[in-house]
N, C-alpha and C. Protein backbone atom coordinates (compact mmCIF):
# COMPACT_ATOMS: atom_id res chain seq x y z
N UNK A 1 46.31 26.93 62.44
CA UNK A 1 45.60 27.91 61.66
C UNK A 1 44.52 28.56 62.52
N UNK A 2 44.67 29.81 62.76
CA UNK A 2 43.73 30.83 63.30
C UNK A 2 42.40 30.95 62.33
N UNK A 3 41.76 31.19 62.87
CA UNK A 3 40.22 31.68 62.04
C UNK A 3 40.07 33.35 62.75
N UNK A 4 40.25 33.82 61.72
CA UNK A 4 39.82 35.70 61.80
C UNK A 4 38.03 35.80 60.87
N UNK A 5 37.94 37.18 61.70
CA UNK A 5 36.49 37.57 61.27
C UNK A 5 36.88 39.10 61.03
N UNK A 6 36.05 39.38 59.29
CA UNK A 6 36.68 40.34 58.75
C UNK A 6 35.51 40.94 58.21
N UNK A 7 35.05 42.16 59.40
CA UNK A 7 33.61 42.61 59.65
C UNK A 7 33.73 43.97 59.08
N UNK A 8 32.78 44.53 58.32
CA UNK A 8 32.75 45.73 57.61
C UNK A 8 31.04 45.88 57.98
N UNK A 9 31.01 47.14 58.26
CA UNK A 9 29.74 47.76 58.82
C UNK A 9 28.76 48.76 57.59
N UNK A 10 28.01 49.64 58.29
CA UNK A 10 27.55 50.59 57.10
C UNK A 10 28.00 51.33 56.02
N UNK A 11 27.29 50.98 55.36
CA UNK A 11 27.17 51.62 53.45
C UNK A 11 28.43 51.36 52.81
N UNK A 12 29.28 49.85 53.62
CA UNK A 12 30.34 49.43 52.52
C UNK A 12 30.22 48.52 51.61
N UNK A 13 29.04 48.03 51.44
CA UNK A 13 28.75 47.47 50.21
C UNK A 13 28.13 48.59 49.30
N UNK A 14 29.04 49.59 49.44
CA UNK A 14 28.81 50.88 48.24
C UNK A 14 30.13 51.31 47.94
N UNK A 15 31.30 50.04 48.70
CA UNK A 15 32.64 50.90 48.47
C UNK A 15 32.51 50.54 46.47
N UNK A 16 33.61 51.45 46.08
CA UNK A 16 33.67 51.15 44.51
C UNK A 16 32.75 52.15 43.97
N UNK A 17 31.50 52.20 44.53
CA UNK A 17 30.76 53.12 44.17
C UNK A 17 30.38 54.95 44.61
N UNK A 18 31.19 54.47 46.04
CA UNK A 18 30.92 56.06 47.09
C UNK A 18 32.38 57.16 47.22
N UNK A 19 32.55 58.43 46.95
CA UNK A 19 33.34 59.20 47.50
C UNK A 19 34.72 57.94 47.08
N UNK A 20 35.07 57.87 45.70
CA UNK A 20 36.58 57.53 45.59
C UNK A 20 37.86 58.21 46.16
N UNK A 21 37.93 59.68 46.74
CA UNK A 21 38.51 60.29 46.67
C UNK A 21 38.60 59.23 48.40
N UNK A 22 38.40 59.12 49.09
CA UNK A 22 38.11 58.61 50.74
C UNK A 22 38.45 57.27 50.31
N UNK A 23 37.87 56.40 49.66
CA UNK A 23 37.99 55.01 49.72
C UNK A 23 38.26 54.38 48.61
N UNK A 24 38.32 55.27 47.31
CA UNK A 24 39.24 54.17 45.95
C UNK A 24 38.29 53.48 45.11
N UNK A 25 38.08 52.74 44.46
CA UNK A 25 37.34 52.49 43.53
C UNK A 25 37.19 50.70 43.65
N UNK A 26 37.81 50.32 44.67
CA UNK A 26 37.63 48.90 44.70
C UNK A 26 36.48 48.46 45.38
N UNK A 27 35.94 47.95 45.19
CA UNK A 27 34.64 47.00 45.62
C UNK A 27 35.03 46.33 46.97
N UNK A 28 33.69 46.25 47.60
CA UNK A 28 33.55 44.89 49.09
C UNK A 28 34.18 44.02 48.47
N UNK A 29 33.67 43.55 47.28
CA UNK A 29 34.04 41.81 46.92
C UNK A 29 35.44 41.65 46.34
N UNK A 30 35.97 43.09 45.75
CA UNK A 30 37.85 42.66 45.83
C UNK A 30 38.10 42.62 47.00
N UNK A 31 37.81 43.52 48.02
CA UNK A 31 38.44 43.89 49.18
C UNK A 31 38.24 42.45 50.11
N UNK A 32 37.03 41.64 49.81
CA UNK A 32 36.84 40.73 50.55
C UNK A 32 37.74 39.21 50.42
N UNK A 33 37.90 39.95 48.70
CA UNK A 33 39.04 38.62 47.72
C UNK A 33 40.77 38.70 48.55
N UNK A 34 41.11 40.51 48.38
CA UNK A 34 42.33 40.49 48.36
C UNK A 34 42.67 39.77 49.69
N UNK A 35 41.69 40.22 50.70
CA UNK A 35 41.95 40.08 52.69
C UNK A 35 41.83 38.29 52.76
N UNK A 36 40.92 37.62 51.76
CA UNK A 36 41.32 36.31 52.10
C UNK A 36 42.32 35.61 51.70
N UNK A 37 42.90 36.43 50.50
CA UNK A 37 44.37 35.50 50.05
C UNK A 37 45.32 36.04 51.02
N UNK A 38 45.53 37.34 51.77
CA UNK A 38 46.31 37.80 52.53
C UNK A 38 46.23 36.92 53.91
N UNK A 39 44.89 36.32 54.17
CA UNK A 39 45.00 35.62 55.74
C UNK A 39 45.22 34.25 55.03
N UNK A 40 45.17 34.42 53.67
CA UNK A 40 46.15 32.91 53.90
C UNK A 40 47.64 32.46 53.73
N UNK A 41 47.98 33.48 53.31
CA UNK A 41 49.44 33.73 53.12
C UNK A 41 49.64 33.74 54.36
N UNK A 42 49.16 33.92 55.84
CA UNK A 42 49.76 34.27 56.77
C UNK A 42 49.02 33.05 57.64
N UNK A 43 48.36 31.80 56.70
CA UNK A 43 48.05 30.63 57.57
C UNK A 43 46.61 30.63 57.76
N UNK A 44 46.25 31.57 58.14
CA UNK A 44 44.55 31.81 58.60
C UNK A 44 43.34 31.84 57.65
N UNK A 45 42.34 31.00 58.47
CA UNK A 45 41.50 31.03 57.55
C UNK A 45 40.16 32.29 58.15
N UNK A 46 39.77 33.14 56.94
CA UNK A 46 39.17 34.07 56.61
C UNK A 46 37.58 34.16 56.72
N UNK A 47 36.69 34.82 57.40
CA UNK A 47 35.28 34.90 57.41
C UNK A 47 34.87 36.15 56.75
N UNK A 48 34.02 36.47 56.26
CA UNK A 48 34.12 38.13 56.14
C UNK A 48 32.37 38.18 56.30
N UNK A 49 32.33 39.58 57.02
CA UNK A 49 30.46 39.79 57.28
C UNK A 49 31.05 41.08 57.21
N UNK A 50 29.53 41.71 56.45
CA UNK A 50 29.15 42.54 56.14
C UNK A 50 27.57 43.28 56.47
N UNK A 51 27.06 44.36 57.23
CA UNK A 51 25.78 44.43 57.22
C UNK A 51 26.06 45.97 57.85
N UNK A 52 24.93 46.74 57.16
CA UNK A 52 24.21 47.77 57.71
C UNK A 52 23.03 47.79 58.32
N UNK A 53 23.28 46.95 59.25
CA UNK A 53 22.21 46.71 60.50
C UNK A 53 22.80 46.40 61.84
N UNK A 54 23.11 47.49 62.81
CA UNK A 54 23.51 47.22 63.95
C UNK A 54 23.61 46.37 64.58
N UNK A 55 22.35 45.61 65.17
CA UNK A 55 22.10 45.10 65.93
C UNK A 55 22.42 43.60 64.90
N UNK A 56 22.81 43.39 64.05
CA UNK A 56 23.53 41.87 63.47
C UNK A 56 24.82 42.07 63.57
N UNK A 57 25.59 43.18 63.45
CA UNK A 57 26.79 43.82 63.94
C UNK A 57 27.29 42.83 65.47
N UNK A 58 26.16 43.10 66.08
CA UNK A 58 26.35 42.72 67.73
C UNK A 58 26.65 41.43 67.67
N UNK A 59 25.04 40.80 67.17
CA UNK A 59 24.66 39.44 67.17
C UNK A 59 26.32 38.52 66.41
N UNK A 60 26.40 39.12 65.57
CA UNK A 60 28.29 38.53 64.71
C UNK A 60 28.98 38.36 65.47
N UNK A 61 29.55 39.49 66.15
CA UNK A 61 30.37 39.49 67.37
C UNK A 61 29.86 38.65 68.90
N UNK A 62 29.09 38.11 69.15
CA UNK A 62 28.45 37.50 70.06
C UNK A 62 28.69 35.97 69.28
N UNK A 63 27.98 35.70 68.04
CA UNK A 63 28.40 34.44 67.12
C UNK A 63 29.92 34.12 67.72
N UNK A 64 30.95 35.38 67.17
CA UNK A 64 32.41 35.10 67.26
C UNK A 64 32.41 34.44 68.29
N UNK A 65 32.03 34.89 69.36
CA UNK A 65 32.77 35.03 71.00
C UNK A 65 32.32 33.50 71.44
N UNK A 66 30.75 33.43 70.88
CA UNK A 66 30.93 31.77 71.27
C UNK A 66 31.05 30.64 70.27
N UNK A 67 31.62 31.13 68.96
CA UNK A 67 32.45 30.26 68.42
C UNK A 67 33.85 29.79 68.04
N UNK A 68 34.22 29.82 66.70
CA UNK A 68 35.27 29.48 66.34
C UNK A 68 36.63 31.12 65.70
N UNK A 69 35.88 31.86 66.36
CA UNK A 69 36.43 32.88 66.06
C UNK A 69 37.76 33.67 66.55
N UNK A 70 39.07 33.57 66.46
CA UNK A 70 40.18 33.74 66.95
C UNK A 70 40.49 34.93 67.14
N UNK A 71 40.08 35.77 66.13
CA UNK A 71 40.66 37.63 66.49
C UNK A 71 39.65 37.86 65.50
N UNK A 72 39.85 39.58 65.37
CA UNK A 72 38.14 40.15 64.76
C UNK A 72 39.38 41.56 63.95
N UNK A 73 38.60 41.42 62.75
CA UNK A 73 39.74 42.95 61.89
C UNK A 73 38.18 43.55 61.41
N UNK A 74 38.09 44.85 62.30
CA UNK A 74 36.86 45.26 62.21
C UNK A 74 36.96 46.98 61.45
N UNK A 75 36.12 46.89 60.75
CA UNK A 75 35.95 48.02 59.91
C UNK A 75 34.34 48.87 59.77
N UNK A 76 33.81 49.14 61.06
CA UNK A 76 32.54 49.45 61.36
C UNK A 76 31.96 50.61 60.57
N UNK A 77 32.85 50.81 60.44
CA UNK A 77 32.37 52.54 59.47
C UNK A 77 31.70 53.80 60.35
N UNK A 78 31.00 54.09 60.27
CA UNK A 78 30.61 55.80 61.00
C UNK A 78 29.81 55.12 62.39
N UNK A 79 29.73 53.41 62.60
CA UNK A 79 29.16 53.37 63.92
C UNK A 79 30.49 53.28 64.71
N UNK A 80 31.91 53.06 64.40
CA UNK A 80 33.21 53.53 64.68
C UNK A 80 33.20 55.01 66.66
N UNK A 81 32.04 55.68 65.74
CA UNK A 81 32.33 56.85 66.52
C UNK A 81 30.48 57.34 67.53
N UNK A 82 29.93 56.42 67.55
CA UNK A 82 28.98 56.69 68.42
C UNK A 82 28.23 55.16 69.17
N UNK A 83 29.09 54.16 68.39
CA UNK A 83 27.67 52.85 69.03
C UNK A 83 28.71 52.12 69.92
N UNK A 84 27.63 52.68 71.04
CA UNK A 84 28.03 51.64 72.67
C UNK A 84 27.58 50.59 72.61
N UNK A 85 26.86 50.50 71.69
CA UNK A 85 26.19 48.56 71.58
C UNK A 85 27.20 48.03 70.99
N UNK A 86 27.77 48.51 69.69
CA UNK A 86 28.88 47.32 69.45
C UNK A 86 30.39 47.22 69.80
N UNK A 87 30.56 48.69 70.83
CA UNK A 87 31.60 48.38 71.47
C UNK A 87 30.95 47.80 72.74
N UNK A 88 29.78 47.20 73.42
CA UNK A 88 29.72 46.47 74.37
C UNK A 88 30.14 45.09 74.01
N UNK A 89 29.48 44.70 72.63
CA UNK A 89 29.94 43.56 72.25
C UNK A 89 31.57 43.28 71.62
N UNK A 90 32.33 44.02 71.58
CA UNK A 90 33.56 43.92 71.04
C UNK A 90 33.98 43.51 72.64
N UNK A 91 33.73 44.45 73.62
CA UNK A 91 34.10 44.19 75.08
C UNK A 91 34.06 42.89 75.36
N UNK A 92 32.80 42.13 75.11
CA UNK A 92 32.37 40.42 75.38
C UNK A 92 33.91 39.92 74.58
N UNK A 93 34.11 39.71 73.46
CA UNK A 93 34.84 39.15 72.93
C UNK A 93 36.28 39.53 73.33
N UNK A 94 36.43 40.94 73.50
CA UNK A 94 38.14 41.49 73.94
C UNK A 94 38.92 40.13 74.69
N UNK A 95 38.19 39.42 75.51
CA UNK A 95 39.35 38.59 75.94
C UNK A 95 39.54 37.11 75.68
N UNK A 96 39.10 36.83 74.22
CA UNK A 96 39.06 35.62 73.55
C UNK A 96 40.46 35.86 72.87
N UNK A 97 40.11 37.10 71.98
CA UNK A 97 41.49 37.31 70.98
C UNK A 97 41.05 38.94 70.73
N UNK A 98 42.49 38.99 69.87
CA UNK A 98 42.40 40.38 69.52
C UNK A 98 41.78 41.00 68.83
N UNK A 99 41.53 42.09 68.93
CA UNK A 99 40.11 42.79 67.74
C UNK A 99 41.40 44.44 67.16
N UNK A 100 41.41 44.42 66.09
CA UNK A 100 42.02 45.37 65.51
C UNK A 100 41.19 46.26 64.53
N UNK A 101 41.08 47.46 64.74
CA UNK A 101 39.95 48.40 64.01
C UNK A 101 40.68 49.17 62.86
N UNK A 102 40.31 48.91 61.73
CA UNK A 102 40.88 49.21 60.34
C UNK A 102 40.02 50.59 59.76
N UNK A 103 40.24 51.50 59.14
CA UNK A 103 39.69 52.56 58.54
C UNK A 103 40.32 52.81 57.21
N UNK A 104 39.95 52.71 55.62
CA UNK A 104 40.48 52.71 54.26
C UNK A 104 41.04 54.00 54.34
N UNK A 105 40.34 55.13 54.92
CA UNK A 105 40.83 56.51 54.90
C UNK A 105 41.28 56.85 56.06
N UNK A 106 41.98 58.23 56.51
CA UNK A 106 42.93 58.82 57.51
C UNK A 106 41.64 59.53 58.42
N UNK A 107 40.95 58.76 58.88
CA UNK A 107 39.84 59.48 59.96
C UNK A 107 39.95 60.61 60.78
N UNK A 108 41.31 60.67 60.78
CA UNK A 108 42.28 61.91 61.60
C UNK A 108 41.86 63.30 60.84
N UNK A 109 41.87 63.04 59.51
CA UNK A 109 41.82 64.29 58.68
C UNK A 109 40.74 64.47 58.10
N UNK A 110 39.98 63.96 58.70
CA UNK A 110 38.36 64.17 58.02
C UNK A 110 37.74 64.81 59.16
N UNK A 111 36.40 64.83 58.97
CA UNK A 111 35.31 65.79 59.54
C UNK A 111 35.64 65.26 61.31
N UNK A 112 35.67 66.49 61.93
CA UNK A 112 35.74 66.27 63.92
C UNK A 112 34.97 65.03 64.13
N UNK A 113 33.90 64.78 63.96
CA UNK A 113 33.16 63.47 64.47
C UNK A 113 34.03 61.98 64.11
N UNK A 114 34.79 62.00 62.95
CA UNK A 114 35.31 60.85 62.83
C UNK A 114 36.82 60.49 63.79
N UNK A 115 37.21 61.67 64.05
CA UNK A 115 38.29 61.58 65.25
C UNK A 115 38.49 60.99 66.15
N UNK A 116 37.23 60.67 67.14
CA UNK A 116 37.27 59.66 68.36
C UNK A 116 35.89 58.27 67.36
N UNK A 117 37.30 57.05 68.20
CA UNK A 117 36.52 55.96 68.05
C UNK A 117 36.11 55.85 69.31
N UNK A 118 34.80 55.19 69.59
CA UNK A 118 34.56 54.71 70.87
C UNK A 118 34.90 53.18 71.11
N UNK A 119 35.21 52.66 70.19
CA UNK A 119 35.57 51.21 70.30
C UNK A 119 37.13 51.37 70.73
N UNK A 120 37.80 52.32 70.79
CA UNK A 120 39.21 52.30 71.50
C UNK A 120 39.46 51.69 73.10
N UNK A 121 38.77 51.22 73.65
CA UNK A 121 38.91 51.35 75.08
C UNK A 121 39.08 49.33 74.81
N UNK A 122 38.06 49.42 73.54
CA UNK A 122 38.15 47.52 73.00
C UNK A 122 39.27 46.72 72.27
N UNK A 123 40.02 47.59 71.44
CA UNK A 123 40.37 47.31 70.61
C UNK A 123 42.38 47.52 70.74
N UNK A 124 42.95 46.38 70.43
CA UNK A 124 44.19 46.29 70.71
C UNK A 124 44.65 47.59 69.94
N UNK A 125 44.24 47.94 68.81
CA UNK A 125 44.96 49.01 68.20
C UNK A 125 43.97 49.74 66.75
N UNK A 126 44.21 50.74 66.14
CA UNK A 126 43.78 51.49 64.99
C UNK A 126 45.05 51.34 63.94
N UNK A 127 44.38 51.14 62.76
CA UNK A 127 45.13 51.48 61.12
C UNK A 127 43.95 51.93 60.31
N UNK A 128 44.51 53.51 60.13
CA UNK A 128 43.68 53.52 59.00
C UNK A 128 44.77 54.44 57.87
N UNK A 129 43.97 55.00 56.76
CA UNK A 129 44.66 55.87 55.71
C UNK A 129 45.28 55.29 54.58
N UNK A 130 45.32 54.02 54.75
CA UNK A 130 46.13 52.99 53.43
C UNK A 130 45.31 52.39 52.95
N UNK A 131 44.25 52.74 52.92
CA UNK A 131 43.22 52.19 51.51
C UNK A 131 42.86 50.62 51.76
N UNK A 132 43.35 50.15 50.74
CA UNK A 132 43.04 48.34 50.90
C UNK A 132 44.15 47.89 51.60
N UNK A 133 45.37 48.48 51.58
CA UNK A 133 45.88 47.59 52.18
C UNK A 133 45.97 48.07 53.84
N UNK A 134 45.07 48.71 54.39
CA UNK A 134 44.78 48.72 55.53
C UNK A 134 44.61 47.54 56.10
N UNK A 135 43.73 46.84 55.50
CA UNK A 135 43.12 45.47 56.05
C UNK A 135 44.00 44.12 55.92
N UNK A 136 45.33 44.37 54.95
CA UNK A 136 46.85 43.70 54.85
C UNK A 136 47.34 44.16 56.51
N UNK A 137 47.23 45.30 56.44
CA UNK A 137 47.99 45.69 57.71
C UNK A 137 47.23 45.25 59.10
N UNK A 138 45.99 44.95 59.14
CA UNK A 138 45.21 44.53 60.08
C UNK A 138 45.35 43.18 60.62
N UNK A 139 45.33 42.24 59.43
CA UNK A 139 45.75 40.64 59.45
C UNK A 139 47.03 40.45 59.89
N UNK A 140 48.06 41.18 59.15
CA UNK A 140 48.85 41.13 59.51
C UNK A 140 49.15 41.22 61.25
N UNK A 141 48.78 42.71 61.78
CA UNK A 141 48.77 42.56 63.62
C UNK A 141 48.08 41.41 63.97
N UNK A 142 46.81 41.11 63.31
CA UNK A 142 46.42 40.06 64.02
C UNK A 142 46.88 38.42 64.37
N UNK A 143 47.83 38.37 63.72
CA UNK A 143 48.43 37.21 63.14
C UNK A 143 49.60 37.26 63.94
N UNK A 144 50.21 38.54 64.14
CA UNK A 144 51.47 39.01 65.20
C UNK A 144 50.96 38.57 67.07
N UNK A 145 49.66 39.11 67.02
CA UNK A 145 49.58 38.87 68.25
C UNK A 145 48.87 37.45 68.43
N UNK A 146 48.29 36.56 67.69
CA UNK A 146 48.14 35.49 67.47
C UNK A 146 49.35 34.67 68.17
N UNK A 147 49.87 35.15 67.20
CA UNK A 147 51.41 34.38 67.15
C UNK A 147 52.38 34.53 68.64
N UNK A 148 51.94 35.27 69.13
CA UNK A 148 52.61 36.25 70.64
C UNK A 148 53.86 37.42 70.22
N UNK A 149 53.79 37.45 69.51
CA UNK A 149 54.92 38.85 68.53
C UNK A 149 54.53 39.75 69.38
């Protein structure tokens, strides 16, 4: 059994409440429910952090890297597209396990700034546009390359 870390960044403890039309009406705490019965269906056991504060962002990912942390299904939100601090720290961890970057909405088709991630250069791969079950689809890769798939 793998241990994943299932990190959500700024103003998503407002999902349920913000712009349904982008992100749906489900809450952090389903989203945090559905992603742990999903990593266990697939064996793994589930962490989930949450914070709109950067620099604990880091400090998490630094936690991971020198603990028990196997792969990272990261969902940073709008620091996605400008913070070199927490893609420095995704970098620290890149060669423990895999880090897969999840987005609820199609970042492609939203406003120019959400287009480039800077955490791409970290991150084995992007899913976004499928809502909740983005983060099905996240565990899921992570569990693939876990596994050596």
């Amino acid at each position: 059994m793998a241990k994943i870390l299932l990190m959500h960044g700024i103003n998503h403890q407002m999902f349920g409440k913000r712009d349904p039309k982008h992100y749906g009406t489900i809450t952090l705490q389903e989203i945090e429910q559905k992603a742990t019965a999903w990593a266990r269906e697939l064996g793994h056991e589930l962490d989930c952090f949450q914070t709109d504060h950067e620099g604990e962002m880091a400090i998490k990912i630094h936690q991971a890297f020198l603990g028990d942390i196997d792969a990272i299904v990261i969902n940073a939100g709008a620091w996605t597209h400008y913070s070199y601090g927490i893609l420095d720290a995704l970098n620290i961890f890149k060669d423990k396990g895999p880090i897969i970057e999840t987005h609820m909405s199609n970042v492609h088709s939203r406003e120019e700034f959400r287009h480039k991630s800077v955490f791409a250069t970290a991150v084995v791969g992007q899913i976004c546009g499928f809502g909740v079950t983005t983060y099905k689809m996240g565990l899921v890769a992570a569990d693939s390359i876990l596994k050596g798939e």
